[in-house]
N, C-alpha and C. Protein backbone atom coordinates (compact mmCIF):
# COMPACT_ATOMS: atom_id res chain seq x y z
N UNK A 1 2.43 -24.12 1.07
CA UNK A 1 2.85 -22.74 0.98
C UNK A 1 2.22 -21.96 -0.18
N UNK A 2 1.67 -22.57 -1.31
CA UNK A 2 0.92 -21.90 -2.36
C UNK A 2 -0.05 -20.70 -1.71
N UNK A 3 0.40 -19.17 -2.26
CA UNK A 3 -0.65 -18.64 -1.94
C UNK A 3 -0.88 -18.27 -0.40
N UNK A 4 -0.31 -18.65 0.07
CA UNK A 4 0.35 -18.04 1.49
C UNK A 4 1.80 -17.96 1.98
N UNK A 5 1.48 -16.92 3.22
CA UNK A 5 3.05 -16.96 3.80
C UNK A 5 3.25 -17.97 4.90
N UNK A 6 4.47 -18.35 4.82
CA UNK A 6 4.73 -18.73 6.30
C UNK A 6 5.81 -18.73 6.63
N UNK A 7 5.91 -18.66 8.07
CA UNK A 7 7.01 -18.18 8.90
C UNK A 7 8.59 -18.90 8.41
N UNK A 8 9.66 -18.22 8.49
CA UNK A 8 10.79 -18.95 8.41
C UNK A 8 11.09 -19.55 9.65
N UNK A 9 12.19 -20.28 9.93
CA UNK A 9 12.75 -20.08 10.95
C UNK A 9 13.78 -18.93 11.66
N UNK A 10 13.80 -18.67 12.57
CA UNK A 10 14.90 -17.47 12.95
C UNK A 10 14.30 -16.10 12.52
N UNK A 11 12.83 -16.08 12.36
CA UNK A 11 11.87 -14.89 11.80
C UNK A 11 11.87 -14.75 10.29
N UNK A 12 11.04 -13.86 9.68
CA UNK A 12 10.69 -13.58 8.45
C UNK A 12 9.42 -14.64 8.08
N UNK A 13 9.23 -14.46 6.58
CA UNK A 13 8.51 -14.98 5.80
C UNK A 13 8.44 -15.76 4.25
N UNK A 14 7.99 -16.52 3.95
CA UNK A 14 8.21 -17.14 2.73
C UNK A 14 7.08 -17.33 2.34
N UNK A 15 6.59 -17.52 0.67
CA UNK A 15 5.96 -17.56 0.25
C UNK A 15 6.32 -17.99 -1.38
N UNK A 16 5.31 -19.06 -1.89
CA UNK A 16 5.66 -19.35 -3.21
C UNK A 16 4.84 -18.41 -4.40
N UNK A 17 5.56 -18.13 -5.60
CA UNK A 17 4.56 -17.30 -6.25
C UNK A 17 5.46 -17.92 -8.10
N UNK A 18 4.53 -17.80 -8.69
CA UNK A 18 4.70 -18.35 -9.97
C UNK A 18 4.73 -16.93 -10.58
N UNK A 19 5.18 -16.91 -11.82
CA UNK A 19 5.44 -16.30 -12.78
C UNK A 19 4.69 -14.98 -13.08
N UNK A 20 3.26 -15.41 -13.08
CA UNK A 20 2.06 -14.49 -13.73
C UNK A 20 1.57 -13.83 -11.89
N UNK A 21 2.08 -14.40 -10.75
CA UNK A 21 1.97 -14.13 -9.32
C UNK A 21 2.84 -12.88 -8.99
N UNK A 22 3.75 -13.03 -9.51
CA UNK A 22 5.26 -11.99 -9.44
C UNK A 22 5.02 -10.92 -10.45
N UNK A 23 4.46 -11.22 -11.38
CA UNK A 23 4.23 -9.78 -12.63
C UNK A 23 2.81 -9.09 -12.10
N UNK A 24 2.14 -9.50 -11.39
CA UNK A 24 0.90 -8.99 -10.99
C UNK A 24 1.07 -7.91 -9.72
N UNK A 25 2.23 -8.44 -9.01
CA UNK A 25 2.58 -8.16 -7.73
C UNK A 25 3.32 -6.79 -8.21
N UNK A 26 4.15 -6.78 -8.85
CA UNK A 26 5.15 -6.23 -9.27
C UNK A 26 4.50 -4.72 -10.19
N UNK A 27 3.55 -5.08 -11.33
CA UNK A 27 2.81 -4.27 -11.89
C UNK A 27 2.11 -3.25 -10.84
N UNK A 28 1.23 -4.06 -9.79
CA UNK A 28 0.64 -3.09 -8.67
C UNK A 28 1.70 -1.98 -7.57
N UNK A 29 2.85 -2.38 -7.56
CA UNK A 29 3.97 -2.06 -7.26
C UNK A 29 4.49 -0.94 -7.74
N UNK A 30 4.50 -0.95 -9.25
CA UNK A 30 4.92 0.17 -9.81
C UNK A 30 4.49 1.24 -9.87
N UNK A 31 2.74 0.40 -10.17
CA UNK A 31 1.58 1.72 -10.48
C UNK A 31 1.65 2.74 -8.89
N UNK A 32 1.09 1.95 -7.81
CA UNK A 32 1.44 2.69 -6.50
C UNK A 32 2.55 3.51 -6.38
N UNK A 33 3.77 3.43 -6.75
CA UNK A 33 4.93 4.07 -6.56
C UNK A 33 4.56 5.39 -7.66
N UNK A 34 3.57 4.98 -9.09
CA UNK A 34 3.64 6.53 -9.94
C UNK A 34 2.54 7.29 -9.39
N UNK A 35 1.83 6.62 -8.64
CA UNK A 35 0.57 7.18 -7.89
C UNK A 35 1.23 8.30 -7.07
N UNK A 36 1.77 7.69 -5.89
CA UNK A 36 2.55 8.55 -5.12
C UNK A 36 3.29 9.58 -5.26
N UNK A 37 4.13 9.25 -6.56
CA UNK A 37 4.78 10.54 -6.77
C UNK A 37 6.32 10.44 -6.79
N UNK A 38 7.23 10.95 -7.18
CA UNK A 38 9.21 10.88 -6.82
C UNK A 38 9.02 11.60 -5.52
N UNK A 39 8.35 12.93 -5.36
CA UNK A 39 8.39 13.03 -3.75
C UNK A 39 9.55 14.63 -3.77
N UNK A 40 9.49 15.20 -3.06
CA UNK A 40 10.34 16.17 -3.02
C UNK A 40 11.91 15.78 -3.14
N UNK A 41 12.30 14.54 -3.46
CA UNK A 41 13.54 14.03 -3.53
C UNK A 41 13.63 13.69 -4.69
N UNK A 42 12.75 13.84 -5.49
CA UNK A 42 12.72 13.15 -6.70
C UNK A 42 13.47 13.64 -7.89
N UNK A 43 13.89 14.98 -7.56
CA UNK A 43 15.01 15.37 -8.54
C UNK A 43 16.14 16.39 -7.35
N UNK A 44 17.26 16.17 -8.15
CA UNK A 44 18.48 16.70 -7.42
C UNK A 44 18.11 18.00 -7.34
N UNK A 45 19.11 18.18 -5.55
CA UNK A 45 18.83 19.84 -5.21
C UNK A 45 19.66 20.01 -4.66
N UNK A 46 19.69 21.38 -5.35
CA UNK A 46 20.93 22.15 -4.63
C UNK A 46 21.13 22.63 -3.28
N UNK A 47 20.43 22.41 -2.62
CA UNK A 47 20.41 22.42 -1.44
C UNK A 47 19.48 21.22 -0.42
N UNK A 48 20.39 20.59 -0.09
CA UNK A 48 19.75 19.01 0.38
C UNK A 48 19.27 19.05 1.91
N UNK A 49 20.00 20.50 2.56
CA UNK A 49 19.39 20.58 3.90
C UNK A 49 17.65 21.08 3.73
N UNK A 50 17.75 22.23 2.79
CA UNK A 50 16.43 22.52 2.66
C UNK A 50 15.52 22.08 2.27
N UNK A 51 15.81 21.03 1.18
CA UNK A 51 14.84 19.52 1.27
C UNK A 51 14.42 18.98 2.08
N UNK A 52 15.57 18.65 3.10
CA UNK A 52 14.93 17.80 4.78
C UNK A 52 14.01 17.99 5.34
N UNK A 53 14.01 20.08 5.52
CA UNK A 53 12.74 20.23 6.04
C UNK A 53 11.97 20.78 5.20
N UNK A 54 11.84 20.45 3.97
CA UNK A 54 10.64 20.97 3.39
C UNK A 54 9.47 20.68 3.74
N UNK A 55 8.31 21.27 3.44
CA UNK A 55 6.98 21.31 4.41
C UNK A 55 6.60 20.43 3.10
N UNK A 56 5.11 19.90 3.42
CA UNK A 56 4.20 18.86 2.22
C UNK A 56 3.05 19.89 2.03
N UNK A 57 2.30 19.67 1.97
CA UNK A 57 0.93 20.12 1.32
C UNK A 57 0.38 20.01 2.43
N UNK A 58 -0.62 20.81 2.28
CA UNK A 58 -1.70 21.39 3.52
C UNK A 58 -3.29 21.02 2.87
N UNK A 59 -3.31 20.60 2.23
CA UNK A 59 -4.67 20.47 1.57
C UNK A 59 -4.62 18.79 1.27
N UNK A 60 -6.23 18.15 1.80
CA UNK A 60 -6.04 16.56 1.11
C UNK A 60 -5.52 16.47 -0.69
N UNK A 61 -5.39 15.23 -0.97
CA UNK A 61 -5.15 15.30 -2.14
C UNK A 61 -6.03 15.13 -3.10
N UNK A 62 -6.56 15.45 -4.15
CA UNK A 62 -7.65 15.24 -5.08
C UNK A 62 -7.93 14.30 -5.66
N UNK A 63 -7.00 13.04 -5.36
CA UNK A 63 -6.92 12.00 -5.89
C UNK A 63 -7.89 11.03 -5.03
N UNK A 64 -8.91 9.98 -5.20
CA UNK A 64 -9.49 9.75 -3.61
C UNK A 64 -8.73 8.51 -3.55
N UNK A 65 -8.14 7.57 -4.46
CA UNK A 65 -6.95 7.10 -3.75
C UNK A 65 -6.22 7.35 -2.69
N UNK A 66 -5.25 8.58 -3.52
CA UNK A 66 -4.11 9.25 -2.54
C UNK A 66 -5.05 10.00 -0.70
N UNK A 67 -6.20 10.01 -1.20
CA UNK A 67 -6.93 10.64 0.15
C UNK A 67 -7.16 9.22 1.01
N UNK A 68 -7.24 8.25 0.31
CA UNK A 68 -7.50 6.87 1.51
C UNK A 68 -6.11 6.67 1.92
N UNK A 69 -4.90 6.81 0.97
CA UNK A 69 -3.76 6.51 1.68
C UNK A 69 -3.57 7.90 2.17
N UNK A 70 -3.77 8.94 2.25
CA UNK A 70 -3.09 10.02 3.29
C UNK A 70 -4.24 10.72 3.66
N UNK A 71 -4.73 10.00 4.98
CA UNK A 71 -6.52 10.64 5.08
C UNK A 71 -6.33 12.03 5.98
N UNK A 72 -7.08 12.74 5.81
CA UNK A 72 -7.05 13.60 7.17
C UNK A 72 -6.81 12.91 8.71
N UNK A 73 -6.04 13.62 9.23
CA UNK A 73 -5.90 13.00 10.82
C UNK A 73 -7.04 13.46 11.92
N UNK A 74 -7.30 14.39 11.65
CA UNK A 74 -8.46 14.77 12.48
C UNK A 74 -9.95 14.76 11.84
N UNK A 75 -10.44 13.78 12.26
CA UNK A 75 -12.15 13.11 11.73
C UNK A 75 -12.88 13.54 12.93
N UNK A 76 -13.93 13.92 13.00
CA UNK A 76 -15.00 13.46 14.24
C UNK A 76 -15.55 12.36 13.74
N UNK A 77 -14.97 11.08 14.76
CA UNK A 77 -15.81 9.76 14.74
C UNK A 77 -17.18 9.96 14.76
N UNK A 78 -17.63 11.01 15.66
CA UNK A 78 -19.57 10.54 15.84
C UNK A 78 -20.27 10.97 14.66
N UNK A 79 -19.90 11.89 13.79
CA UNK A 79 -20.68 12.05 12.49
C UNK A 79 -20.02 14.03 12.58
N UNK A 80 -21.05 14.25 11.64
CA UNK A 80 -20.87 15.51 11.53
C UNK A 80 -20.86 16.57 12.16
N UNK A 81 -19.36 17.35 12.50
CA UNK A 81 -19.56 18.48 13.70
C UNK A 81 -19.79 19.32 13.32
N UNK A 82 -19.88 20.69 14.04
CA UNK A 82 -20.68 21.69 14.48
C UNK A 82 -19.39 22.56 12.85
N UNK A 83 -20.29 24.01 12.83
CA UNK A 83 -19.44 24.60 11.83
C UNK A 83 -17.88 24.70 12.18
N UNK A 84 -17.59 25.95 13.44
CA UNK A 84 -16.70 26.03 14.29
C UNK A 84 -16.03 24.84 14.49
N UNK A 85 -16.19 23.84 15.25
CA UNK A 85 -15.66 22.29 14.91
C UNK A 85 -14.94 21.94 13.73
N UNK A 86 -15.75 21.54 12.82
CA UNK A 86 -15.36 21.47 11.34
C UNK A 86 -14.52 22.26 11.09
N UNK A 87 -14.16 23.92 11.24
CA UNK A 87 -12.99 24.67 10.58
C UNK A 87 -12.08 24.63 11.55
N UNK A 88 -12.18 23.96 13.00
CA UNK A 88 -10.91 23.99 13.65
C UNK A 88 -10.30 22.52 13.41
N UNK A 89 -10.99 21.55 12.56
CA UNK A 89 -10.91 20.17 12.31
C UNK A 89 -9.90 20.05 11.37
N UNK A 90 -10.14 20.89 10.14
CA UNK A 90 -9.90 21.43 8.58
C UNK A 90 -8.50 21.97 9.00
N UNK A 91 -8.13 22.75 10.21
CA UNK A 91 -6.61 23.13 10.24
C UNK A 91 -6.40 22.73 11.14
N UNK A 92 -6.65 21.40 12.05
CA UNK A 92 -5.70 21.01 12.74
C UNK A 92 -5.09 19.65 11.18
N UNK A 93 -5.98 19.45 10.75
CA UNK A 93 -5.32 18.46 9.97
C UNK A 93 -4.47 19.23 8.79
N UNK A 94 -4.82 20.48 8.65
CA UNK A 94 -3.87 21.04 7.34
C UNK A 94 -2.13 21.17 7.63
N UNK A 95 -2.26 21.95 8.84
CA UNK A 95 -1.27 21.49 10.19
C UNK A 95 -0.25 20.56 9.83
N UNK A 96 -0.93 19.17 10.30
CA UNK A 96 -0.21 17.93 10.53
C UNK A 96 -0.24 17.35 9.22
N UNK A 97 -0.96 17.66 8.65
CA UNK A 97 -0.70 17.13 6.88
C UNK A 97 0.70 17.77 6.57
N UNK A 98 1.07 18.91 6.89
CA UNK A 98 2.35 19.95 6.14
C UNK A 98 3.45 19.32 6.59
N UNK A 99 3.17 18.77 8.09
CA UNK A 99 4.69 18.08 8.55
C UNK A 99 4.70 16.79 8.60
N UNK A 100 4.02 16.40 7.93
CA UNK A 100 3.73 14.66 8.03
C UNK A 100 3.81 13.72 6.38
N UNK A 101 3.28 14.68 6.22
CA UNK A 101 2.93 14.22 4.70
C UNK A 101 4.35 13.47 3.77
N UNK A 102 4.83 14.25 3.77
CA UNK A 102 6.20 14.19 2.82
C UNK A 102 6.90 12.84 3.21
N UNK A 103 6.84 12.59 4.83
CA UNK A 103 7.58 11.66 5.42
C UNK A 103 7.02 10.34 4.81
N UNK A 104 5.25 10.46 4.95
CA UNK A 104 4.76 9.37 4.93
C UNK A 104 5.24 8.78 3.14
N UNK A 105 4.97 9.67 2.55
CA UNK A 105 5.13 9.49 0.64
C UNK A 105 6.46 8.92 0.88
N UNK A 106 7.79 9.34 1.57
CA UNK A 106 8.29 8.85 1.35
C UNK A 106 8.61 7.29 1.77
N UNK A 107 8.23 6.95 3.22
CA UNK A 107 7.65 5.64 3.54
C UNK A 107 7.23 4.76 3.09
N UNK A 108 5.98 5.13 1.97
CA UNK A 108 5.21 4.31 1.07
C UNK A 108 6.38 4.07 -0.19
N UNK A 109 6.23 5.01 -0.53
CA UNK A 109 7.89 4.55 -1.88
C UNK A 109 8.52 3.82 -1.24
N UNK A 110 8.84 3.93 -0.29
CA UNK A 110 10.86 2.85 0.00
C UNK A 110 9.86 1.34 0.51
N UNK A 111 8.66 0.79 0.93
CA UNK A 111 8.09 0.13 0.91
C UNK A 111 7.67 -0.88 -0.54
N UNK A 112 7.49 0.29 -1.52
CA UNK A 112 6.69 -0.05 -2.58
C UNK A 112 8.07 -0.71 -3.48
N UNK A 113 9.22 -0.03 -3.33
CA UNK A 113 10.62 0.14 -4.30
C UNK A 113 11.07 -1.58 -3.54
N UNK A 114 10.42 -1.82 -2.36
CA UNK A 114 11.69 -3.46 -1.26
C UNK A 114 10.85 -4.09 -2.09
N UNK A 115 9.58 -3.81 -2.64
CA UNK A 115 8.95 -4.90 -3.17
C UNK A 115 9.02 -5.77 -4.44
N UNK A 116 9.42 -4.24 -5.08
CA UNK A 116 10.20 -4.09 -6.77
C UNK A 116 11.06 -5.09 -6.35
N UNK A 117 11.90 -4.35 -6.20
CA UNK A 117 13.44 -5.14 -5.89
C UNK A 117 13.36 -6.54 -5.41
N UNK A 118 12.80 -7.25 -4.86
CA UNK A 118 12.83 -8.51 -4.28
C UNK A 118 11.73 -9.17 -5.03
N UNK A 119 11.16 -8.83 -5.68
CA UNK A 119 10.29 -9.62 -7.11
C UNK A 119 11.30 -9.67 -7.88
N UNK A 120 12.23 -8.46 -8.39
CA UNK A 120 13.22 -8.48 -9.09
C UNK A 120 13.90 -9.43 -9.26
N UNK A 121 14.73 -9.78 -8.15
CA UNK A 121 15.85 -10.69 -7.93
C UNK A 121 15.27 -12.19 -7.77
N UNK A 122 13.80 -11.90 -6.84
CA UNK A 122 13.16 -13.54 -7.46
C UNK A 122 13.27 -13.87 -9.28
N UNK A 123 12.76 -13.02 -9.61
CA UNK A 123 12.37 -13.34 -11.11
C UNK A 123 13.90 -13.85 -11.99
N UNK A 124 14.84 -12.91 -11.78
CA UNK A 124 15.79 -13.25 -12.07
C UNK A 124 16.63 -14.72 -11.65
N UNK A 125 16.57 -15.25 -10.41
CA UNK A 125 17.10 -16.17 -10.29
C UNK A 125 16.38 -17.42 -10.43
N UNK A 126 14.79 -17.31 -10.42
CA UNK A 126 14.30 -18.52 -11.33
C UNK A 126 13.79 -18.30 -12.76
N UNK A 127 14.62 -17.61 -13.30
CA UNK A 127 13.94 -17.43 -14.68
C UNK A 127 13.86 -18.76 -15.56
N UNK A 128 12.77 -19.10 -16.34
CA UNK A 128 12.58 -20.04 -16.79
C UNK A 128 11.60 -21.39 -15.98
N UNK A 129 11.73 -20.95 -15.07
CA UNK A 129 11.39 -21.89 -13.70
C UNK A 129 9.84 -22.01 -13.29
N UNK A 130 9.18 -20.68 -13.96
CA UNK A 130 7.81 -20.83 -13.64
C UNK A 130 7.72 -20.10 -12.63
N UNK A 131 8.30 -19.91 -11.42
CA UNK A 131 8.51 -19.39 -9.95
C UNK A 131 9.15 -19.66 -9.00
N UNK A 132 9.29 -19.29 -8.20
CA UNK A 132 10.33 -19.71 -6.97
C UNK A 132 9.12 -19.29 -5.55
N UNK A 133 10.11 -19.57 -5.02
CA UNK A 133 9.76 -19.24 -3.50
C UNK A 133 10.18 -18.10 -2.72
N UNK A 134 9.56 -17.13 -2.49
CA UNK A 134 10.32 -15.94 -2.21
C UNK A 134 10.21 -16.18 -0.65
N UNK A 135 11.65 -15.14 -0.19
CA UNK A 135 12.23 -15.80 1.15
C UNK A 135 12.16 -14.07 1.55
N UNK A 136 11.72 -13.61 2.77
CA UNK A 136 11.53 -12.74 3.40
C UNK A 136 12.65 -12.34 4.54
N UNK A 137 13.49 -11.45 4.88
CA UNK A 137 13.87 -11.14 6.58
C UNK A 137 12.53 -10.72 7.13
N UNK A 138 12.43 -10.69 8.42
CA UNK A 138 11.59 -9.86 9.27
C UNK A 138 10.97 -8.64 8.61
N UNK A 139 12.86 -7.59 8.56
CA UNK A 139 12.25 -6.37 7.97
C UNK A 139 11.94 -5.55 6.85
N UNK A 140 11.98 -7.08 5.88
CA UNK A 140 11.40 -6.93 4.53
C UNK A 140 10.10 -7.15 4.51
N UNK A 141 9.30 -8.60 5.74
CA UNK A 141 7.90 -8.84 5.88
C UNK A 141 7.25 -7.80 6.12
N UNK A 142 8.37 -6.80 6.98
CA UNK A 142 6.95 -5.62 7.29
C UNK A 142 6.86 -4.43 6.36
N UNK A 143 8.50 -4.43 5.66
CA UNK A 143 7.94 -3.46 4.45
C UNK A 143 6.75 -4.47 3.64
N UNK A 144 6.79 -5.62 3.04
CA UNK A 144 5.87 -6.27 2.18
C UNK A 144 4.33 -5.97 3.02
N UNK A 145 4.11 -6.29 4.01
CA UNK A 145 2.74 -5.87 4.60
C UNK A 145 2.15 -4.79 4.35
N UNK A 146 3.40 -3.58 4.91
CA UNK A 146 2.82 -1.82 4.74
C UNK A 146 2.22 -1.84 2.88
N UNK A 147 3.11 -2.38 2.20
CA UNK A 147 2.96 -2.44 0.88
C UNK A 147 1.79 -2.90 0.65
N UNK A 148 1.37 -4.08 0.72
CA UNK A 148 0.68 -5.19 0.51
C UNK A 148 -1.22 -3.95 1.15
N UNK A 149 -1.01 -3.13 2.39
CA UNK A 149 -2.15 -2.53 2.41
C UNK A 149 -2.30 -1.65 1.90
N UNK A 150 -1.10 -0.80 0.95
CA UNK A 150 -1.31 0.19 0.69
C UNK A 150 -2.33 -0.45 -0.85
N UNK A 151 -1.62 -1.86 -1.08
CA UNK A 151 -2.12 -1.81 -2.37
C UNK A 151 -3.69 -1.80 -2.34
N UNK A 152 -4.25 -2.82 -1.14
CA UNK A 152 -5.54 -3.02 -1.10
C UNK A 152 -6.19 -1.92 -0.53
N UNK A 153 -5.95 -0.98 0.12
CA UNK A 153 -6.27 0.69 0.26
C UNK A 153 -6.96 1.03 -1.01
N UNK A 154 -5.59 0.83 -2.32
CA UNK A 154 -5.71 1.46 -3.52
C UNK A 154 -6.73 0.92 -3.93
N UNK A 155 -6.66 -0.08 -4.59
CA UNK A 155 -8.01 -0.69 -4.93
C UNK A 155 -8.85 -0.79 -4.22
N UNK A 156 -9.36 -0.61 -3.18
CA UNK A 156 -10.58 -0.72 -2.18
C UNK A 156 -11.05 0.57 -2.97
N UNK A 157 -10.25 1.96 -2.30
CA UNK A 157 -11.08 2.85 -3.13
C UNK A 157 -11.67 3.34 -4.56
N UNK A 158 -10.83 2.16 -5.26
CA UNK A 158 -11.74 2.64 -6.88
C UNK A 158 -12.44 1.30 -6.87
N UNK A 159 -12.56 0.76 -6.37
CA UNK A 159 -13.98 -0.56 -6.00
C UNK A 159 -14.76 0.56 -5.16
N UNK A 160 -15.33 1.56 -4.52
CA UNK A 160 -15.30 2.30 -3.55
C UNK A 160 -16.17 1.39 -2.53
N UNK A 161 -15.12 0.62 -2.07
CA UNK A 161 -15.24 -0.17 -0.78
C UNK A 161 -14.98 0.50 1.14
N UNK A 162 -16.20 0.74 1.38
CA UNK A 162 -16.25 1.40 2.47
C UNK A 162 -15.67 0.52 3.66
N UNK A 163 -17.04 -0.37 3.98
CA UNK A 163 -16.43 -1.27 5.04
C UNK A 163 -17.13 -3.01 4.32
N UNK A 164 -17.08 -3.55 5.28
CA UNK A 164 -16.88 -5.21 5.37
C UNK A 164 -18.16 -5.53 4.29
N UNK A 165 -19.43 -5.00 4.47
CA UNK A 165 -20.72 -5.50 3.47
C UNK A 165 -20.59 -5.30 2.00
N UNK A 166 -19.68 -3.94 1.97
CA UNK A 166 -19.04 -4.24 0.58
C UNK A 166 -18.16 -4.84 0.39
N UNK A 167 -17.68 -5.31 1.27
CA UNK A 167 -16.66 -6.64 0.34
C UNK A 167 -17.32 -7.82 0.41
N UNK A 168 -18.45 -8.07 1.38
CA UNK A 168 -19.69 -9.07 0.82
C UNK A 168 -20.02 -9.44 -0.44
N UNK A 169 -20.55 -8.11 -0.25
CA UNK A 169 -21.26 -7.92 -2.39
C UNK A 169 -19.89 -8.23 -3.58
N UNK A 170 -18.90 -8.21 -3.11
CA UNK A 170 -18.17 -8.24 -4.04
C UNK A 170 -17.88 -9.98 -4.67
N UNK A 171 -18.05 -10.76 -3.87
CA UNK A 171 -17.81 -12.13 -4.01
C UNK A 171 -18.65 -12.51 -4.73
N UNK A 172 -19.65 -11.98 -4.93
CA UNK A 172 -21.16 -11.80 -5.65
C UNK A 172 -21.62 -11.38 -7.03
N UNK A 173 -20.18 -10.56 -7.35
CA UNK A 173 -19.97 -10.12 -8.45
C UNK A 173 -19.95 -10.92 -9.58
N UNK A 174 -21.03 -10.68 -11.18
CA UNK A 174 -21.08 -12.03 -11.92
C UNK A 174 -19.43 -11.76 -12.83
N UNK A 175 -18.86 -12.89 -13.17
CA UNK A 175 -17.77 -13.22 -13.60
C UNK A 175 -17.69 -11.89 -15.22
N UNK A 176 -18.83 -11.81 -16.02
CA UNK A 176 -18.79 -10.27 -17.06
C UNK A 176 -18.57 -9.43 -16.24
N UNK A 177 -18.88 -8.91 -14.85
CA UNK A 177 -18.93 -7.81 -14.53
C UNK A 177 -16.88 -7.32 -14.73
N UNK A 178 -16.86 -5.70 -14.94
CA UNK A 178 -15.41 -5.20 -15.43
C UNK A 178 -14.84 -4.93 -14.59
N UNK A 179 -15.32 -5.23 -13.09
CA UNK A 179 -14.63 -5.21 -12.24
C UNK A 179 -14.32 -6.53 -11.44
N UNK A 180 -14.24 -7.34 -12.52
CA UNK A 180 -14.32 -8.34 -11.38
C UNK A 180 -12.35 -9.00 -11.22
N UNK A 181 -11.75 -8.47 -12.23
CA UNK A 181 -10.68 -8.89 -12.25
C UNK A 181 -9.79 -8.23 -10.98
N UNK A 182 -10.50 -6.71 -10.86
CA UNK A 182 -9.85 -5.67 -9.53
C UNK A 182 -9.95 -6.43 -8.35
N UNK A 183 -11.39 -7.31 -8.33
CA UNK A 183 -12.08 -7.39 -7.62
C UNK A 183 -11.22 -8.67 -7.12
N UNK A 184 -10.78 -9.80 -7.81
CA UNK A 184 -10.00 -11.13 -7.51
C UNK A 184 -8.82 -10.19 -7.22
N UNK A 185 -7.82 -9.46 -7.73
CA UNK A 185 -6.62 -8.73 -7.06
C UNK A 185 -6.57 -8.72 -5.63
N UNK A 186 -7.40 -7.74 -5.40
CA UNK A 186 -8.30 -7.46 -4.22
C UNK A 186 -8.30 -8.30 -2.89
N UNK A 187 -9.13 -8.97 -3.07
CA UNK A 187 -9.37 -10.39 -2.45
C UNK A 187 -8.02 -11.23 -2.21
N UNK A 188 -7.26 -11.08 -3.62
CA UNK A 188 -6.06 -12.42 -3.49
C UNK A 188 -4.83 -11.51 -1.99
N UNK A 189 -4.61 -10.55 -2.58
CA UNK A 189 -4.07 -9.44 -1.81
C UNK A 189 -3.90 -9.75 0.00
N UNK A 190 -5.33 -10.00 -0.43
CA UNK A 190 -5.73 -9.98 1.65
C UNK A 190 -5.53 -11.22 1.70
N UNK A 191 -5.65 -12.23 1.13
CA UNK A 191 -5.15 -13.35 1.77
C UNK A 191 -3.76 -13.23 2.04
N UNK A 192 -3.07 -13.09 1.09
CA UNK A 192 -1.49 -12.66 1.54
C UNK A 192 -1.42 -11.88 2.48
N UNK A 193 -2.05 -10.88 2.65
CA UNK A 193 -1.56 -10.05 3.71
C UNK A 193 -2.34 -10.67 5.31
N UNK A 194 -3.16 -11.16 4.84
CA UNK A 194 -3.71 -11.94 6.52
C UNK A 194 -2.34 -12.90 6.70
N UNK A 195 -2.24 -14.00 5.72
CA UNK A 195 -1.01 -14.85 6.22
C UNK A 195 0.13 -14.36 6.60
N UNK A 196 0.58 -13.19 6.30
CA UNK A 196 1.68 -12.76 6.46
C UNK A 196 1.96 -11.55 8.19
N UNK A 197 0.37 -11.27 8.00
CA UNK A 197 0.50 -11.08 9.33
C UNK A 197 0.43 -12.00 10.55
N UNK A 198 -0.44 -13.33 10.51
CA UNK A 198 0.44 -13.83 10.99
C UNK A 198 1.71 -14.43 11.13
N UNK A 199 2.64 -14.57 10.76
CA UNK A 199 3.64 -14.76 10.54
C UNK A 199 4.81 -13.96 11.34
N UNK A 200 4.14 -12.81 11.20
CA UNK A 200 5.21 -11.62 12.63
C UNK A 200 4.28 -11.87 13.54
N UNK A 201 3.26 -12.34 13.99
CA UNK A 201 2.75 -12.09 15.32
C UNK A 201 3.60 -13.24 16.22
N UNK A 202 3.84 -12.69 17.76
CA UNK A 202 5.04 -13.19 18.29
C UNK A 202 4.36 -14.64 19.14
């Protein structure tokens, strides 16, 4: 079980993680959650209906993190369209960014917060112990997954990892290089999250 998940019985997931496994996890956890933001909920309001439907932002975000986790919805796959194209592209996604957005931030937080929390209560009940074995339900595995890509999202884009040949080159990376510690995160990340997807597959 080192370093991977595997299935419980009766569904979910388990996985063993040591000490310096759980503060690493946990650190990336936090940072993602200040990335994101408190969110239009993030401070009390006096009016909680008009929160519900508050609209999000209409514009990507400037962050190119926050733009890999909340990309435009409308891309032309084949490459670059026509002008006309492009500005009806630009507001269909400004559009669906305004009513979408807010939901998703908040998604990613209550994802990022099951993760806190259940490192938490690991840490606490083997303290001293070096690590434990963390024990998953079902619908904690799939918050830990959503989590688990948002993290490697995050870091993909300040590695600015496009597709698969850059994560080639990255294994490649000499041990001085200053990215190479992102770079093992990275990597360790997806193994967890490959094992763990299988693990819900039925």
């Amino acid at each position: 079980m080192p370093g991977q998940f595997e299935p419980l019985p009766g569904g979910g997931a388990a996985v063993a993680l040591d000490d310096v496994e759980i503060s690493i996890i946990r650190s990336l956890a936090v940072q993602l959650l200040e990335l994101i933001g408190p969110g239009p909920g993030g401070e009390a309001s006096e009016d909680p209906l008009a929160e519900l439907f508050a609209e999000g932002p209409s514009e990507p975000p400037a962050d190119p993190v926050l733009r890999r986790l909340f990309p435009d919805a409308y891309i032309d796959p084949e490459g670059t369209p026509q002008a006309a194209e492009a500005e009806q592209q630009r507001a269909h996604s400004a559009e669906f960014r305004r009513f979408t957005e807010n939901d998703l931030r908040a998604g990613k937080r209550e994802n990022a917060l099951a993760v806190v929390g259940s490192l938490d209560a690991l840490a606490a009940a083997s303290a001293g112990e070096g690590g434990a074995v963390l024990k998953l339900s079902p619908d904690e595995s799939r918050q830990w997954l959503s989590c688990l890509n948002d993290l490697r999202l995050a870091i993909g884009s300040r590695l600015d990892i496009a597709d698969e040949d850059d994560t080639d080159l990255l294994y490649r990376l000499p041990d001085e290089d200053p990215r190479k510690p992102m770079v093992m995160a990275y990597l360790w990340l997806g193994g967890l999250q490959e094992t763990l997807v299988a693990t819900l597959m039925p």
